[in-house]
Structure formats: structure tokens, C-alpha cells
Protein backbone atom coordinates (compact mmCIF):
# COMPACT_ATOMS: atom_id res chain seq x y z
CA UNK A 1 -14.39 -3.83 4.44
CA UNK A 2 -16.67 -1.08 3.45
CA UNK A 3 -15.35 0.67 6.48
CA UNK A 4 -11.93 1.42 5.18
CA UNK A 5 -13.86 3.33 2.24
CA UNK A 6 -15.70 4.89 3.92
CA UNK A 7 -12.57 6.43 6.12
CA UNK A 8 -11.00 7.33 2.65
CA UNK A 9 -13.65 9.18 2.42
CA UNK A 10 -13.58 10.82 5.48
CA UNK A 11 -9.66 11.77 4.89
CA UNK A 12 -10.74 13.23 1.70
CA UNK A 13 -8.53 10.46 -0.57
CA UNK A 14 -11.64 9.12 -2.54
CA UNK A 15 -12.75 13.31 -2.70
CA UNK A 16 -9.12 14.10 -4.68
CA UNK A 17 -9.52 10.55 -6.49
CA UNK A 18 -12.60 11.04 -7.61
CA UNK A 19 -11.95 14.90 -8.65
CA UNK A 20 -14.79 15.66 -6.24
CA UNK A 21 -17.07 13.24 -6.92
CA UNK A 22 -18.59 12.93 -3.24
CA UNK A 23 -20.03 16.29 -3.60
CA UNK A 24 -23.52 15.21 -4.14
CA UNK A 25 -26.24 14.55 -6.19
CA UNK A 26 -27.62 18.38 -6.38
CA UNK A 27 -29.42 17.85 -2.27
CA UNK A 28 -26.76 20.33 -0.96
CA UNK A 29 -26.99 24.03 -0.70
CA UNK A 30 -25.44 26.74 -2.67
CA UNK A 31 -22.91 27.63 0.04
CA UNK A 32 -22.19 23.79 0.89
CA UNK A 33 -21.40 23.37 -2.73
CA UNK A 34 -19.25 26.25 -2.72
CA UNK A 35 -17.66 25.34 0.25
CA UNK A 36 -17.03 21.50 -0.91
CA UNK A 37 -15.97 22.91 -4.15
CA UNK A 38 -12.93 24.95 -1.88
CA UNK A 39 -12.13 21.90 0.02
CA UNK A 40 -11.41 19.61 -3.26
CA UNK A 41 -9.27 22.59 -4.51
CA UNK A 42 -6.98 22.67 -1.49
CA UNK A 43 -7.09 18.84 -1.76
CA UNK A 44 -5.85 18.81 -5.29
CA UNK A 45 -3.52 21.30 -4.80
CA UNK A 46 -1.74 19.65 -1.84
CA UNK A 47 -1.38 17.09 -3.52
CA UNK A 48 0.22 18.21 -6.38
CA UNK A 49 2.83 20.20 -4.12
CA UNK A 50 3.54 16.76 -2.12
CA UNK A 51 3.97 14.80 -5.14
CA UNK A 52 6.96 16.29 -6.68
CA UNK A 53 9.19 14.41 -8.82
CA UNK A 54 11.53 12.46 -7.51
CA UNK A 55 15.29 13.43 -6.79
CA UNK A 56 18.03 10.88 -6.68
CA UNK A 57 18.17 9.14 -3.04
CA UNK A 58 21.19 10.22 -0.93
CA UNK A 59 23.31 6.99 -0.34
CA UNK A 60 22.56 5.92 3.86
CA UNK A 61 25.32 5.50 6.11
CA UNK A 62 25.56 2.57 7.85
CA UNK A 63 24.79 3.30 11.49
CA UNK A 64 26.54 1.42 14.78
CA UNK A 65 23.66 2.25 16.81
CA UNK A 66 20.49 2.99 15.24
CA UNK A 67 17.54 4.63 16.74
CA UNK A 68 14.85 5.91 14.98
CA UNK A 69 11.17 6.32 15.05
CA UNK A 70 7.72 5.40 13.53
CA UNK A 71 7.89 8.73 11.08
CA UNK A 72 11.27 8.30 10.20
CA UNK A 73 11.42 4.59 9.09
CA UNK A 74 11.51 4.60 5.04
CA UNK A 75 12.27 0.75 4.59
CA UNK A 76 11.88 -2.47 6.19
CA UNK A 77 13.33 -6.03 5.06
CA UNK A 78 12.62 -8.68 6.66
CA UNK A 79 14.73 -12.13 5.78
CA UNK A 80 14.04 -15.15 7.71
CA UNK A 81 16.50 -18.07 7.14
CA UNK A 82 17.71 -17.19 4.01
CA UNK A 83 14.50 -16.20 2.60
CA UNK A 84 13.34 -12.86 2.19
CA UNK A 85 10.08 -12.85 3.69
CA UNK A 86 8.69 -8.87 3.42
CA UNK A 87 9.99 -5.93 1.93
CA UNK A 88 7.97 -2.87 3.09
CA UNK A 89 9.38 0.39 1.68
CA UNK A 90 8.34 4.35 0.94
CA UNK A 91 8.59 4.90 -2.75
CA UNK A 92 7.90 8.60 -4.01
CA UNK A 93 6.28 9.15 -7.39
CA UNK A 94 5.21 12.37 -8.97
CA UNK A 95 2.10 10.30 -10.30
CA UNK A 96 1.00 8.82 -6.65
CA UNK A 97 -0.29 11.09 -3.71
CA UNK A 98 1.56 10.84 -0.87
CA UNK A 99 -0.59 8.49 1.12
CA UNK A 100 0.18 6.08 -1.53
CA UNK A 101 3.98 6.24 -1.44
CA UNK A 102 4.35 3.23 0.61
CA UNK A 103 4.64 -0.22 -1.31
CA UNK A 104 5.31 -3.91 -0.80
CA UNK A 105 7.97 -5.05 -2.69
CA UNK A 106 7.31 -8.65 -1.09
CA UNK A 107 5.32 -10.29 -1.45
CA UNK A 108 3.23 -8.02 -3.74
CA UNK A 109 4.12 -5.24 -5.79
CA UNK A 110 3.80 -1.27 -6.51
CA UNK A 111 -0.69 -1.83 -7.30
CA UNK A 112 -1.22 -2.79 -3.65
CA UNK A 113 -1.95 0.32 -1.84
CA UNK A 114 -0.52 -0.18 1.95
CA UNK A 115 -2.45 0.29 5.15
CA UNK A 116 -0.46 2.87 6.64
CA UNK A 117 -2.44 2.40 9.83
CA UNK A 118 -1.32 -1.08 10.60
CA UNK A 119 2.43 -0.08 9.21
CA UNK A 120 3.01 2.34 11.91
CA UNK A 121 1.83 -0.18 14.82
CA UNK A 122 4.57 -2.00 13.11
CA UNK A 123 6.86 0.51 12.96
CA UNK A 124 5.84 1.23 17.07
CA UNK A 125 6.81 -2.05 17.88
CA UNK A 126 10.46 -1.70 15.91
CA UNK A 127 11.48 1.38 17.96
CA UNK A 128 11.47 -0.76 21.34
CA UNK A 129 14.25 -2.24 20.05
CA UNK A 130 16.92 -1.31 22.18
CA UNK A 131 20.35 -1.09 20.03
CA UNK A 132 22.27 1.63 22.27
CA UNK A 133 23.85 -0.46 25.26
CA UNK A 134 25.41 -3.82 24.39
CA UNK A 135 24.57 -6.77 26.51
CA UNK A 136 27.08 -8.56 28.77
CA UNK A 137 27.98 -11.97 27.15
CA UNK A 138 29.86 -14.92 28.68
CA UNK A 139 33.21 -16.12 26.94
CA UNK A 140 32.23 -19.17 24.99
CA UNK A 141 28.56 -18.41 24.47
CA UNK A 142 27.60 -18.90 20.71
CA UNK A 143 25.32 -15.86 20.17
CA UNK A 144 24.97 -16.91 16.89
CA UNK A 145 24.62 -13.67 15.05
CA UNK A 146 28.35 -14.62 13.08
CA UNK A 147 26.54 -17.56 11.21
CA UNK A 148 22.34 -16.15 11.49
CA UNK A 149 20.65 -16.01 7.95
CA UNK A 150 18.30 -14.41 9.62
CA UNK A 151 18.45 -10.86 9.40
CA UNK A 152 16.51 -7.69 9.36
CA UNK A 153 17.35 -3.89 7.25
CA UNK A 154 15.67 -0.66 7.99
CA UNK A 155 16.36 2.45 6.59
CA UNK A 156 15.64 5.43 8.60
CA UNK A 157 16.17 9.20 8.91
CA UNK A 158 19.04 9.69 11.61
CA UNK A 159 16.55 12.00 14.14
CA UNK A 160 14.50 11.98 17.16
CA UNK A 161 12.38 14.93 15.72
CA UNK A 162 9.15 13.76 14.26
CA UNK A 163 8.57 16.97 12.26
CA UNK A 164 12.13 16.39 11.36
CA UNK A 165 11.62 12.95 9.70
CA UNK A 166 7.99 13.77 8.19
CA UNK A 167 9.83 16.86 5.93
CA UNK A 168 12.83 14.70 5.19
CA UNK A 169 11.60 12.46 1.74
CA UNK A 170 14.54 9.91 1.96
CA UNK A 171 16.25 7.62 4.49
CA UNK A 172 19.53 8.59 5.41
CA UNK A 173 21.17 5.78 7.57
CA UNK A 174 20.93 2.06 7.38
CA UNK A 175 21.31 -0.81 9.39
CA UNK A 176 21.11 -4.73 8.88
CA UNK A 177 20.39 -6.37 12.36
CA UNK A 178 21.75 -10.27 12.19
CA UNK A 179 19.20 -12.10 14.44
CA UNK A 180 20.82 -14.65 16.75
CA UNK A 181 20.26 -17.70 18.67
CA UNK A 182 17.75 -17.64 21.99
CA UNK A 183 19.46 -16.40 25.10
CA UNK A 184 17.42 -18.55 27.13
CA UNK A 185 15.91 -15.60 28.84
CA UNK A 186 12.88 -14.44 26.73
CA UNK A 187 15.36 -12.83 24.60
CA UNK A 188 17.61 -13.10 21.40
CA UNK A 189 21.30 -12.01 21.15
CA UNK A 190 21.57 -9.61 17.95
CA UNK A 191 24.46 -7.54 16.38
CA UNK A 192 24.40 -4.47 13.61
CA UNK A 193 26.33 -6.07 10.80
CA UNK A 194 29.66 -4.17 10.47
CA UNK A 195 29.58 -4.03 14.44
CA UNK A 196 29.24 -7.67 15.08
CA UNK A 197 31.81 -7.02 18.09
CA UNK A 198 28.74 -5.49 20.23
CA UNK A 199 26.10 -7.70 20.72
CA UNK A 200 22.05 -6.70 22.03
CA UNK A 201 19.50 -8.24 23.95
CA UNK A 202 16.24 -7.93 21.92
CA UNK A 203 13.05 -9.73 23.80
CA UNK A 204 11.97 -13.41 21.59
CA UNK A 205 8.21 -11.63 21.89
CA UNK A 206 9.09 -8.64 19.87
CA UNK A 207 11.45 -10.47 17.10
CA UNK A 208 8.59 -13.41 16.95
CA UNK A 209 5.49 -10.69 16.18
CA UNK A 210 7.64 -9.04 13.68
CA UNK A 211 8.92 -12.02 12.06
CA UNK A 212 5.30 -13.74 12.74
CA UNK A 213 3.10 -10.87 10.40
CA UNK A 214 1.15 -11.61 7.98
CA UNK A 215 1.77 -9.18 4.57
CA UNK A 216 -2.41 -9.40 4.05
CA UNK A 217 -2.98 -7.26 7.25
CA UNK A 218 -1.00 -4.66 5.99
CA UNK A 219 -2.45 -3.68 2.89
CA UNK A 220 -5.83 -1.67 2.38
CA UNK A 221 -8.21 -3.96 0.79
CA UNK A 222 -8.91 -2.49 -2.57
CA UNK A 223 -7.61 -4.20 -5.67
CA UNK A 224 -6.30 -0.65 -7.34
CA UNK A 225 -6.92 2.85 -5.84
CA UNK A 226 -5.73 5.03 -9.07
CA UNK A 227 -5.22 8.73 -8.80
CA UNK A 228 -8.04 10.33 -11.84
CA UNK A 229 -5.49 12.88 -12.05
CA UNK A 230 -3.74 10.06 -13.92
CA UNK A 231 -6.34 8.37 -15.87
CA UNK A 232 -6.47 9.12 -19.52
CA UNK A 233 -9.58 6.30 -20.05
CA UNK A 234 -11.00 3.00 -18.03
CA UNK A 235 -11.90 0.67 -20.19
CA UNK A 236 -14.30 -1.95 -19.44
CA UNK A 237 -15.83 -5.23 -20.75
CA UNK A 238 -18.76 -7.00 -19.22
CA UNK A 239 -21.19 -9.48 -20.81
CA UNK A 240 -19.62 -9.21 -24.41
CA UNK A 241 -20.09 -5.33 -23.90
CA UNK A 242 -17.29 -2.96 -23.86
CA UNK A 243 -17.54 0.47 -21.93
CA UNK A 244 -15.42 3.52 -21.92
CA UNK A 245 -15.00 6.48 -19.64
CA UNK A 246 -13.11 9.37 -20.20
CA UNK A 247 -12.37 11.87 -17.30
CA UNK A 248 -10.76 15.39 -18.83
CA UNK A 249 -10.82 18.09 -16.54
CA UNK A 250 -14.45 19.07 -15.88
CA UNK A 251 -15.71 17.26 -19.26
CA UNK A 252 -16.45 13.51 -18.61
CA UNK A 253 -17.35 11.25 -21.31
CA UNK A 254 -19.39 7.39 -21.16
CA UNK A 255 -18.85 5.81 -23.77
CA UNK A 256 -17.57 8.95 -25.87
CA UNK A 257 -21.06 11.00 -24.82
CA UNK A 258 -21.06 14.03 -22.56
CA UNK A 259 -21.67 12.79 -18.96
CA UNK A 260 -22.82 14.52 -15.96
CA UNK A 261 -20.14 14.43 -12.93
CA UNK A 262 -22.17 12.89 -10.78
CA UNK A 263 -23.20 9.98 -12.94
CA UNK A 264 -19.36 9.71 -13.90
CA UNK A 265 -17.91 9.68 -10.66
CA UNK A 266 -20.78 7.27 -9.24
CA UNK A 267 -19.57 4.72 -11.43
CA UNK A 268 -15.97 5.23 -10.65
CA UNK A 269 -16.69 4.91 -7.13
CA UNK A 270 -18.79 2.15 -7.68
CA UNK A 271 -15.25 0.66 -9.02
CA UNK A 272 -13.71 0.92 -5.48
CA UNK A 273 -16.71 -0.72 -4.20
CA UNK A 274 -14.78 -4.49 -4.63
CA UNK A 275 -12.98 -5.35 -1.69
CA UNK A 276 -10.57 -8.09 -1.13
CA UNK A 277 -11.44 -10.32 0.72
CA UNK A 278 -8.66 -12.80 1.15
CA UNK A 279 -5.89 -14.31 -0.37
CA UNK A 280 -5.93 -17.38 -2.61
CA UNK A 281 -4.61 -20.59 -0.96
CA UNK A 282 -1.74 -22.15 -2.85
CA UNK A 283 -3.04 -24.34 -5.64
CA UNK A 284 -6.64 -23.97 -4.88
CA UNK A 285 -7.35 -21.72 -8.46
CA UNK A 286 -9.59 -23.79 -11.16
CA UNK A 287 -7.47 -25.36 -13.85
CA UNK A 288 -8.30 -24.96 -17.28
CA UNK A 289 -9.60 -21.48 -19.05
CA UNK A 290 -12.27 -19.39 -17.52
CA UNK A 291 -14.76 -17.02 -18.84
CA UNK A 292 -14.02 -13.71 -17.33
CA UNK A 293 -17.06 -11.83 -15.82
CA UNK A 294 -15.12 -8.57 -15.84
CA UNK A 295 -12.45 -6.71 -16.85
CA UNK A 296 -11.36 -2.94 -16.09
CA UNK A 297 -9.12 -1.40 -17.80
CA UNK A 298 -6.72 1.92 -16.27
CA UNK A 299 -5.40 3.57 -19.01
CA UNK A 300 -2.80 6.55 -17.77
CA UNK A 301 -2.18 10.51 -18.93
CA UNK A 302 1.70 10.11 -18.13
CA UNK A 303 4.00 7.14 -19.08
CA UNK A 304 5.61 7.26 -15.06
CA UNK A 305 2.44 5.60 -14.12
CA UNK A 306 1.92 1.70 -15.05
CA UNK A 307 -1.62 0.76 -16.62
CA UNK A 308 -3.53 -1.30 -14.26
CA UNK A 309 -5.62 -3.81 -15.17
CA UNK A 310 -8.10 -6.09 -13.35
CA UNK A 311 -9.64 -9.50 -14.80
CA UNK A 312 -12.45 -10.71 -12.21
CA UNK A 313 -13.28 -14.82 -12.29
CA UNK A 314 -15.42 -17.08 -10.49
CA UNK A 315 -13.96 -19.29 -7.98
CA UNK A 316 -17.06 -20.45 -6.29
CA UNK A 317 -20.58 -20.40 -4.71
CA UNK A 318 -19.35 -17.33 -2.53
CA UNK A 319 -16.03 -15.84 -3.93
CA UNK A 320 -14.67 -14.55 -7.08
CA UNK A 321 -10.83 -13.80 -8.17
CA UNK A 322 -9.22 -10.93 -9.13
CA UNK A 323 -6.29 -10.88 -11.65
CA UNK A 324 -4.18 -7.59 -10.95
CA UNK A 325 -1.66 -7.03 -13.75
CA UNK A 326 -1.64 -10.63 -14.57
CA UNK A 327 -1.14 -11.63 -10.68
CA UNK A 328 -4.01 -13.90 -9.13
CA UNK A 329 -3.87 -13.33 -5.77
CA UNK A 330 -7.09 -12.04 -3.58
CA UNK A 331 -10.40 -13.46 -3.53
CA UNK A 332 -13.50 -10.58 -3.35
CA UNK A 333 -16.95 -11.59 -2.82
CA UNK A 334 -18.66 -12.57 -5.97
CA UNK A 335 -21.80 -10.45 -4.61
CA UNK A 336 -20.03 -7.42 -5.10
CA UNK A 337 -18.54 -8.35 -8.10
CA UNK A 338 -22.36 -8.89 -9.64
CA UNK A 339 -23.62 -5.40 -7.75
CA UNK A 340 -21.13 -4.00 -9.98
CA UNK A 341 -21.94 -4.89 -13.04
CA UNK A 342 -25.30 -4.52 -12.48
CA UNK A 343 -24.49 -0.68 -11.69
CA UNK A 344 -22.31 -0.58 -15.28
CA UNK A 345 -25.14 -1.99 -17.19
CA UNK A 346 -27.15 0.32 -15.89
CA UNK A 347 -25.15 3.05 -15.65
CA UNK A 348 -24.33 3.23 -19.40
């Protein structure tokens, strides 16, 4: 877990979160400061310029045979037998950077930040699909695409180009593939609804890893990763206490005192620190009320971004929950929960 924090870091995401808060503690050197100082700038400023506001999407075109790749896939739906099962889509906000565009609309929602890593192995494995050459098929064979409620939607841009795709923001073609019956081959027969008449070959191995994911892998384990840039106070309530921090520019205030960056950012770090850990089995949650051990608060600078708030509980000897926006989902270890209100108390 702490790994994936540590390669935010490393990608300079926690740096432009954090409004430069992994500069140090006052052990680097003038020109190091100087030149971290520059770094955070250009990070800042890129992502500003990515994160413009968002135009109306251009309506996609059905397409007879799609092909696309990994950087130009903007949405993927994913129904199996009736049921939609995942909903994976690219969703541009002038409040979000532009790593953070991606959500899952199901089974989660906008909070969980996406592992983009894992997404585009997923996205890898959808361009082998070959949709360009329909397969031979025997009169009376049921293919079963006509009557399939099993079916699967990606939105794409139309090109081949990769630099193409990453400067285009929206999808510009759609298709809905209807996922048929075995061919008794290794394969399954599928059709592009709207072209039904031509009917594919897609390999049972491919369609059953796709079908077979689980939405958990794909997401980066952190309960909330909020843009600063967008935080107008973080409220927080621990032991009967209440704490408040302020970020404004280069003025940061604890508990509506003058703080020192460092001490500031430490703490909002220190937030991020929480991993999840897994998700909560169906029905396994404590009945009855609970006494929560803490609660942070996101308060937002612009109304386009939602206030996020997070409600840790115990669950047991090893785990606590984690409420996002009223959602019980994840378990996190209760270790890290208690590390991190040790470092509040402290802290303030």
C-alpha cells in the first residue's frame, strides 16, 4: 500500500496536492530549494492548463467496425446478463487534475480515484479484440448475439494515432458489442449492435478476464485524494476534539493560528497515509450505532467540486471502516487509523 504513495510522489501528484509540501523540513540547500520551488510551479501550472472547463461532449457515431487503442478508450460498460456490472469512464472537471479524470460509475462513484495503471492493462487486453473481418458461420447455428443480455459499450476516439487520441478530450465513436453463445472453439460469436448481420470470433479467454475483473483492483487505494487547490478548510474531529486547517495560498492556518508549511502539509499528508485495505463483505458491518474514532472533513473553494467527507469506525481486532460520503465500503487497518490520530493530537 504505502508503495502507491510513495509513486505519487515520485510523479509529483502528492507535490501539486500538497502545494509543495514534500519540499522538506529546512535539510535541503539553497539551490535545491530553489530548484524544488521551480518544479512545483511548472506542476501547478500544468495543471491548471490541463484542467480546463469542460465543453459539451460531441455526440459518438456508432461505428460498424471499431478499432481503437489503450489512449483512445474514454468509456467502458460492462453488462453481464442483464446486470450492469462496471462502468469505467473519463470524466473531465476543471476542479480535478487530469490524472484524476477517470471514475467508476459502478460500482463506486466520482471519490474513488482510479488506478490508471491497471486500467490500461485493461484497456491492452480490449484492443485484441478483433472486430474488422467477420467470421464464417454455418446456416442454422444460433450465435446467440440476437437474444444475449450480455453486452459490452466502449467509447473511443476513431484513430490509430496515440498522440492523436491523448490531445483529443472526448470520445467520438461508440459501439455496443452483444456477447454471444460459445462457439465451441475457445471462442464466442459476437456482433456490433446495429450490424448484427456480421458476426466475430472473439477468444472465451479474453471475454472471461474482462467479464471476470474485480472493480477493487482498479482503483488506487486511498479513501479521497483532494486537489488543495480546491480546499477551502478540513475539518476534523477526534476524541471529542475538533481541528481545523485552513490552506490559502502561502498562509496556512491550524486551528485559525499561523502555521508553518511544513507542519501544515505534514499533517495533510499524514491524511493520505490511510490506505484501503479491502472491501467490506456483504452484511458483515456491526449493527447498531458506533462511536466514530474519526472524522475528516473536505470543505471546497468552488461549488463544481463535491465536499468529501470520511467517518472512520472500528470493525475489529485488526481493521477499521471508512464511511466515504455516507458509503461504507473499504476496510483500512485500524493501526493506521490510530498512527493518525496520534499525529493530529500531536500535531495541533
Amino acid at each position: 500500500m504505502r508503495k502507491i504513495l510513495r509513486k505519487l510522489m515520485l510523479l509529483g501528484i502528492v507535490t501539486s496536492l500538497t502545494a509543495g509540501g514534500l519540499s522538506g523540513c529546512g535539510q535541503e540547500t539553497k539551490a535545491e530549494a530553489e530548484s524544488q520551488e521551480k518544479m512545483e510551479k511548472a506542476e501547478t501550472e500544468k495543471g491548471k492548463s490541463e484542467a480546463e472547463p469542460a465543453e459539451d461532449k460531441p455526440t459518438a457515431a456508432v461505428t460498424e467496425h471499431p478499432q481503437f487503442i489503450p489512449d483512445g478508450v474514454r468509456r467502458l460498460v460492462l453488462t453481464e446478463d442483464g446486470s450492469e456490472i462496471f462502468d469505467l469512464s473519463k470524466e473531465p472537471a476543471d476542479y480535478k487534475m487530469d490524472f484524476d479524470y477517470w471514475e467508476i460509475l459502478n460500482p463506486y462513484d466520482e471519490i474513488v480515484t482510479v488506478n490508471t495503471e491497471t486500467m490500461y492493462t485493461l484497456f491492452d487486453m480490449l484492443k485484441e479484440m478483433d472486430l474488422t473481418t467477420p467470421a464464417a458461420v454455418e446456416d442454422g447455428v444460433d450465435t446467440g448475439v440476437a437474444d444475449t443480455t450480455t453486452t459490452m459499450t466502449i467509447d473511443f476516439v476513431n484513430t490509430q494515432d496515440a498522440d492523436t487520441a491523448k490531445q483529443t478530450k472526448y470520445a467520438d465513436s461508440t459501439a455496443t458489442l452483444l456477447i454471444g453463445s460459445a462457439d465451441g472453439q475457445g471462442s464466442r460469436y459476437v456482433a456490433v449492435k446495429g450490424y448484427e448481420d456480421a458476426v466475430y470470433k472473439i477468444p472465451s479467454a479474453l471475454l472471461d478476464a474482462v467479464y471476470g475483473l474485480n472493480p477493487f483492483d482498479y482503483i488506487l487505494k486511498i479513501p479521497a485524494l483532494i486537489n488543495i487547490d480546491t480546499v477551502k478548510s478540513v475539518e476534523i474531529q477526534s476524541g471529542g476534539k475538533t481541528y481545523t486547517m485552513e490552506p490559502d495560498e502561502d498562509r496556512y492556518k491550524m486551528n485559525g493560528k499561523k502555521a508553518e508549511k511544513e507542519d501544515f502539509t505534514a499533517v495533510y499528508q499524514a491524511l493520505l497515509n490511510v490506505m484501503l485495505d479491502s472491501e467490506i463483505e456483504e452484511g458483515s458491518l456491526p449493527e447498531g450505532d458506533r462511536e466514530e474514532k474519526l472524522r475528516v472533513v473536505y470543505k471546497r473553494n468552488t461549488d463544481d467540486a463535491p465536499e468529501v467527507e470520511l467517518v472512520y469506525y472500528p470493525y475489529d481486532d485488526t481493521y477499521d471502516s471508512v464511511s466515504i460520503n455516507g458509503r461504507e465500503r473499504f476496510l483500512v487497518k485500524a493501526a493506521d487509523v490510530d498512527a493518525l490520530t496520534e499525529q493530529i493530537q500531536k500535531a495541533f
